[in-house]
N, C-alpha and C. Protein backbone atom coordinates (compact mmCIF):
# COMPACT_ATOMS: atom_id res chain seq x y z
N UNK A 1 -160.07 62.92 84.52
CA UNK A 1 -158.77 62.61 85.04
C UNK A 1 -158.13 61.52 84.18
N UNK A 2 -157.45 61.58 83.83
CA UNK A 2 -156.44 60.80 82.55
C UNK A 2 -156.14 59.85 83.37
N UNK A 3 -155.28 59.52 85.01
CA UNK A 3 -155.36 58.58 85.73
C UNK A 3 -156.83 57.51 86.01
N UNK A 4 -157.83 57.61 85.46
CA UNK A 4 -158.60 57.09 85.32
C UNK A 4 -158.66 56.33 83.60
N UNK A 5 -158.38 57.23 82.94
CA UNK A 5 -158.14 56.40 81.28
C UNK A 5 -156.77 55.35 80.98
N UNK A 6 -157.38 54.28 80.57
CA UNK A 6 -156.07 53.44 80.47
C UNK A 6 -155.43 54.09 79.25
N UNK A 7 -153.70 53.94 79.92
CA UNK A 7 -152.93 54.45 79.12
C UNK A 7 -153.04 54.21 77.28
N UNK A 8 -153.53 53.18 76.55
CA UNK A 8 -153.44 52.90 75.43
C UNK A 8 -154.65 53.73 74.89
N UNK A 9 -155.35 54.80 75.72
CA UNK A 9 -156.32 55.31 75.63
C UNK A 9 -155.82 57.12 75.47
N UNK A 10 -154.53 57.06 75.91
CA UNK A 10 -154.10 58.21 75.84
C UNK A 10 -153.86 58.80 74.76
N UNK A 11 -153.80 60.65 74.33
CA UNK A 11 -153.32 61.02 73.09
C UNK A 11 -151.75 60.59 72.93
N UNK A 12 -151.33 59.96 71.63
CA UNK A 12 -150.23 59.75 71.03
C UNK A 12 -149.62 61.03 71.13
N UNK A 13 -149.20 61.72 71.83
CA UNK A 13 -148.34 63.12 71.54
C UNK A 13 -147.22 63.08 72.73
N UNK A 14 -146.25 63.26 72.32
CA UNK A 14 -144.87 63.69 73.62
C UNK A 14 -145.37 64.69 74.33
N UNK A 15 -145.89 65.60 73.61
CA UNK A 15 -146.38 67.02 74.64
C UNK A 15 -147.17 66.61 75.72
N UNK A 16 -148.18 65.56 75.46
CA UNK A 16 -149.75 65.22 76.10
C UNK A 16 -148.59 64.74 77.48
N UNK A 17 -148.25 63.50 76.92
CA UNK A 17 -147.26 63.41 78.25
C UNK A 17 -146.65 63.79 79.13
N UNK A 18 -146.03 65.13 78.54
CA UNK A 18 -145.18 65.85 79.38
C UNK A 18 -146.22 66.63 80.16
N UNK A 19 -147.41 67.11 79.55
CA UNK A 19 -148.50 68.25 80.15
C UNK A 19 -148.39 67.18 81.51
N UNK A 20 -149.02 65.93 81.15
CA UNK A 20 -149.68 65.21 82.84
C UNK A 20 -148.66 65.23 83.58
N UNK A 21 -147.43 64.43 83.18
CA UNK A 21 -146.33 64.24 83.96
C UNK A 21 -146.04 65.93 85.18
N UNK A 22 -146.02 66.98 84.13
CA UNK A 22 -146.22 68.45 85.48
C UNK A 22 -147.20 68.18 86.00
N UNK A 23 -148.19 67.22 86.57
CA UNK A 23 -149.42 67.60 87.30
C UNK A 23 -149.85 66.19 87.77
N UNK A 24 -148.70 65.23 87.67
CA UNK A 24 -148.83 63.58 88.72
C UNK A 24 -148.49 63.58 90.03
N UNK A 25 -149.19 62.91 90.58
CA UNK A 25 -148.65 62.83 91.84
C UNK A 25 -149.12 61.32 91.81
N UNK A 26 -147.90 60.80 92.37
CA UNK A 26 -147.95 59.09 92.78
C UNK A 26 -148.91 58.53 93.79
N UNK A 27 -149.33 58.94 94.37
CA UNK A 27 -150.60 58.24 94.65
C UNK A 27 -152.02 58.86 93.64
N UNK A 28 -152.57 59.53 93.45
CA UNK A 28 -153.45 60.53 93.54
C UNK A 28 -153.37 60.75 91.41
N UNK A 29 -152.16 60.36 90.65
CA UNK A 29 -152.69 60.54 89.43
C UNK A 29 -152.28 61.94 88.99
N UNK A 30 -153.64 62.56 88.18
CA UNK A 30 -153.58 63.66 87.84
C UNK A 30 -155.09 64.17 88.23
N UNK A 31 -155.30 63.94 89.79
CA UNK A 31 -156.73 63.71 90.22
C UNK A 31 -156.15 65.38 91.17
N UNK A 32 -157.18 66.11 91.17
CA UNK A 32 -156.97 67.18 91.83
C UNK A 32 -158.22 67.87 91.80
N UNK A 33 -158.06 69.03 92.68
CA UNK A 33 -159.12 70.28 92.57
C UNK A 33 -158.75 71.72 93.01
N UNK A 34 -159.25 72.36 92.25
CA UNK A 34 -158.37 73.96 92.51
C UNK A 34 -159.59 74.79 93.01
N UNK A 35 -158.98 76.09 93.64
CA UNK A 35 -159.74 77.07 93.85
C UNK A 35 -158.84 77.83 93.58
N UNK A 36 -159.86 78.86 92.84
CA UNK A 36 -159.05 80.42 92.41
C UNK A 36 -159.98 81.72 93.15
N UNK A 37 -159.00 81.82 93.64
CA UNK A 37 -159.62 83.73 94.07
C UNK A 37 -159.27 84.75 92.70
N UNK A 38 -160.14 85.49 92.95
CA UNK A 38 -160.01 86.99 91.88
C UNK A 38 -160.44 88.16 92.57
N UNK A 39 -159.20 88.71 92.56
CA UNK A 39 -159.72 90.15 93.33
C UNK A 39 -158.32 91.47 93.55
N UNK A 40 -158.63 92.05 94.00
CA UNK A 40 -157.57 93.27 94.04
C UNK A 40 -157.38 93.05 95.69
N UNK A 41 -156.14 93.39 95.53
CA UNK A 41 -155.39 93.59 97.23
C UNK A 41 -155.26 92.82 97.73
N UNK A 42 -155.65 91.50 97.36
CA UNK A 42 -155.80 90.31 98.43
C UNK A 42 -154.29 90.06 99.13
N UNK A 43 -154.46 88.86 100.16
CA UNK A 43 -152.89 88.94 100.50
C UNK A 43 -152.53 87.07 100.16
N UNK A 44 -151.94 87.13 99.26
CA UNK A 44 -151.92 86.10 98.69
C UNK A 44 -151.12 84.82 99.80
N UNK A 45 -150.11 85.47 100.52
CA UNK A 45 -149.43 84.53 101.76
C UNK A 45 -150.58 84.22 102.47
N UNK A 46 -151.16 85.29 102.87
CA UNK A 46 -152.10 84.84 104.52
C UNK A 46 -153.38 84.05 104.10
N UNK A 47 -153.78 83.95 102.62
CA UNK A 47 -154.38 83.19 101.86
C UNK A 47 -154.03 81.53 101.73
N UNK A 48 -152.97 82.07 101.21
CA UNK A 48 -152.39 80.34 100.87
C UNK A 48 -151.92 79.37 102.50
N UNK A 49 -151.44 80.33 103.26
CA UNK A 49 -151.26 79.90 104.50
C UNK A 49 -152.50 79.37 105.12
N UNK A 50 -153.71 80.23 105.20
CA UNK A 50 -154.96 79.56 105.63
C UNK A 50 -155.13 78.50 105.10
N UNK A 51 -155.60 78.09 104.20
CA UNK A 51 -155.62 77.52 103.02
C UNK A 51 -155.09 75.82 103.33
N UNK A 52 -153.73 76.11 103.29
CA UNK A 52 -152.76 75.16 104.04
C UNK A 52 -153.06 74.41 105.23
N UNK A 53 -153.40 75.38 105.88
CA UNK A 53 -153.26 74.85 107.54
C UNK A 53 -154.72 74.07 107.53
N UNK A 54 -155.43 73.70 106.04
CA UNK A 54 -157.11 72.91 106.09
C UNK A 54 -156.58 71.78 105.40
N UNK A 55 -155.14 71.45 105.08
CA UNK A 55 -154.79 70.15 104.12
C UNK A 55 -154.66 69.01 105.25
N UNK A 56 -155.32 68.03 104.72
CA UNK A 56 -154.98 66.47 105.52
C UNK A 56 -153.69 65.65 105.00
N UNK A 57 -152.52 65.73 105.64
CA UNK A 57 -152.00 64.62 105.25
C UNK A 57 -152.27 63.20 104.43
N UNK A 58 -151.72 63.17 103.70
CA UNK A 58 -152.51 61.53 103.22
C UNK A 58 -152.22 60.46 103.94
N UNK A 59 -151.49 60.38 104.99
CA UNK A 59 -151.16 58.90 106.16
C UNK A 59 -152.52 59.72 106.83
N UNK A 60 -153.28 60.74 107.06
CA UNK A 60 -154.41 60.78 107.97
C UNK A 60 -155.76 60.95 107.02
N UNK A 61 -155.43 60.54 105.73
CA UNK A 61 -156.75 60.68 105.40
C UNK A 61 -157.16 59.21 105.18
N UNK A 62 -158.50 58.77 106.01
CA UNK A 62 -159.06 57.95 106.30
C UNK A 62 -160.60 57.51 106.41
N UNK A 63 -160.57 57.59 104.79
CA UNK A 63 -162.34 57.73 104.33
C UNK A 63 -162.99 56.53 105.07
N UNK A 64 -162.26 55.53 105.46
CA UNK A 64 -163.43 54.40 106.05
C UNK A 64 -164.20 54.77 107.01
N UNK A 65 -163.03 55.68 108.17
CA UNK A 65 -163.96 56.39 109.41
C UNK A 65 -165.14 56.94 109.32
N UNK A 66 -165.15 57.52 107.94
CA UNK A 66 -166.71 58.54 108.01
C UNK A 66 -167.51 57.86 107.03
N UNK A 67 -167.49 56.31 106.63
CA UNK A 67 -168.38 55.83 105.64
C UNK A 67 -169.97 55.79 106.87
N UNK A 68 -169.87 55.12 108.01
CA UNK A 68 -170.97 55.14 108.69
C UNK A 68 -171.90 56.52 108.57
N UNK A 69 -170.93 57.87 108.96
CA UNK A 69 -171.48 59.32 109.28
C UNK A 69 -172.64 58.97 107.72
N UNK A 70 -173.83 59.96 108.82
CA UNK A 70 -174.89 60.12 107.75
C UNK A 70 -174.83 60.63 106.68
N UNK A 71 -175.05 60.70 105.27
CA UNK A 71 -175.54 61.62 104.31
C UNK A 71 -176.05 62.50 104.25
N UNK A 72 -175.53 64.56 104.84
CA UNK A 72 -175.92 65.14 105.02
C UNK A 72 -177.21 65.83 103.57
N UNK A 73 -176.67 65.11 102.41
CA UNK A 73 -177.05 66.04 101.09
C UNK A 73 -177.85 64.39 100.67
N UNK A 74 -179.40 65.22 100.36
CA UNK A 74 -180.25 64.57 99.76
C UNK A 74 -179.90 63.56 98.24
N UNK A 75 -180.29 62.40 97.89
CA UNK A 75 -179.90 61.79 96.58
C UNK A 75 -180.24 62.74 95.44
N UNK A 76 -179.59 62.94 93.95
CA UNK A 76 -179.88 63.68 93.26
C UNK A 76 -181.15 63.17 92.61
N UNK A 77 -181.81 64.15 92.45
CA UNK A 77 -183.07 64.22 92.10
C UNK A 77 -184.65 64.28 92.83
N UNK A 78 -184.12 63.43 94.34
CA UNK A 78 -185.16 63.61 95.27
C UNK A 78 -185.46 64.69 95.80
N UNK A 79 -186.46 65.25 96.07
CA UNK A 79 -186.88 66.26 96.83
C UNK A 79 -187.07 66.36 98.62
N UNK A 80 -186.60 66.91 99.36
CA UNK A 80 -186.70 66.71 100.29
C UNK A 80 -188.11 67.84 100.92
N UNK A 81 -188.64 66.82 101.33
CA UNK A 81 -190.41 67.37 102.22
C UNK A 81 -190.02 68.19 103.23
N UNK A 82 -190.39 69.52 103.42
CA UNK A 82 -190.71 70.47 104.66
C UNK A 82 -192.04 70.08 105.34
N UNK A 83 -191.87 70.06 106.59
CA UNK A 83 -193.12 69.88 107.34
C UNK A 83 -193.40 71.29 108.00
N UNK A 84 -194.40 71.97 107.77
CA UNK A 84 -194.59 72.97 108.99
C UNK A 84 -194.88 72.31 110.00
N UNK A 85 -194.08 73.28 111.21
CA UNK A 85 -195.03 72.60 112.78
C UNK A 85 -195.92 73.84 112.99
């Protein structure tokens, strides 16, 4: 994410600029994540509509609430032990 590189760190090019500038958003950078479907027939409205109706506002997104909630996913690299009963 280029919002993470300090600007004097950026490529010297007008283009480079203009590329991020289509893809800033003022809080958030050029910090994002996509999903792509591939497929025949799909229905691309009732898709994107689902889709939609799973976005959090950013006045309700509120990572402090769930810092307590446990760590469902093991640290990388540890193995997690099965016990038979």
């Amino acid at each position: 994410w280029w919002a993470a590189v300090p600007k004097h760190h950026w490529p010297d090019d007008g283009r480079f600029e203009d590329f991020v500038a289509q893809h800033w958003d003022d809080i958030w950078g050029d910090r994002r994540q996509e999903i792509v479907f591939i497929g025949i027939t799909m229905n691309q409205p009732s898709i994107r509509r689902r889709l939609d109706a799973c976005l959090v506002a950013a006045s309700a997104f509120t990572p402090t609430l769930w810092t307590s909630l446990p760590d469902p996913f093991p640290a990388w690299g540890e193995r997690q032990l099965e016990t038979s009963v």
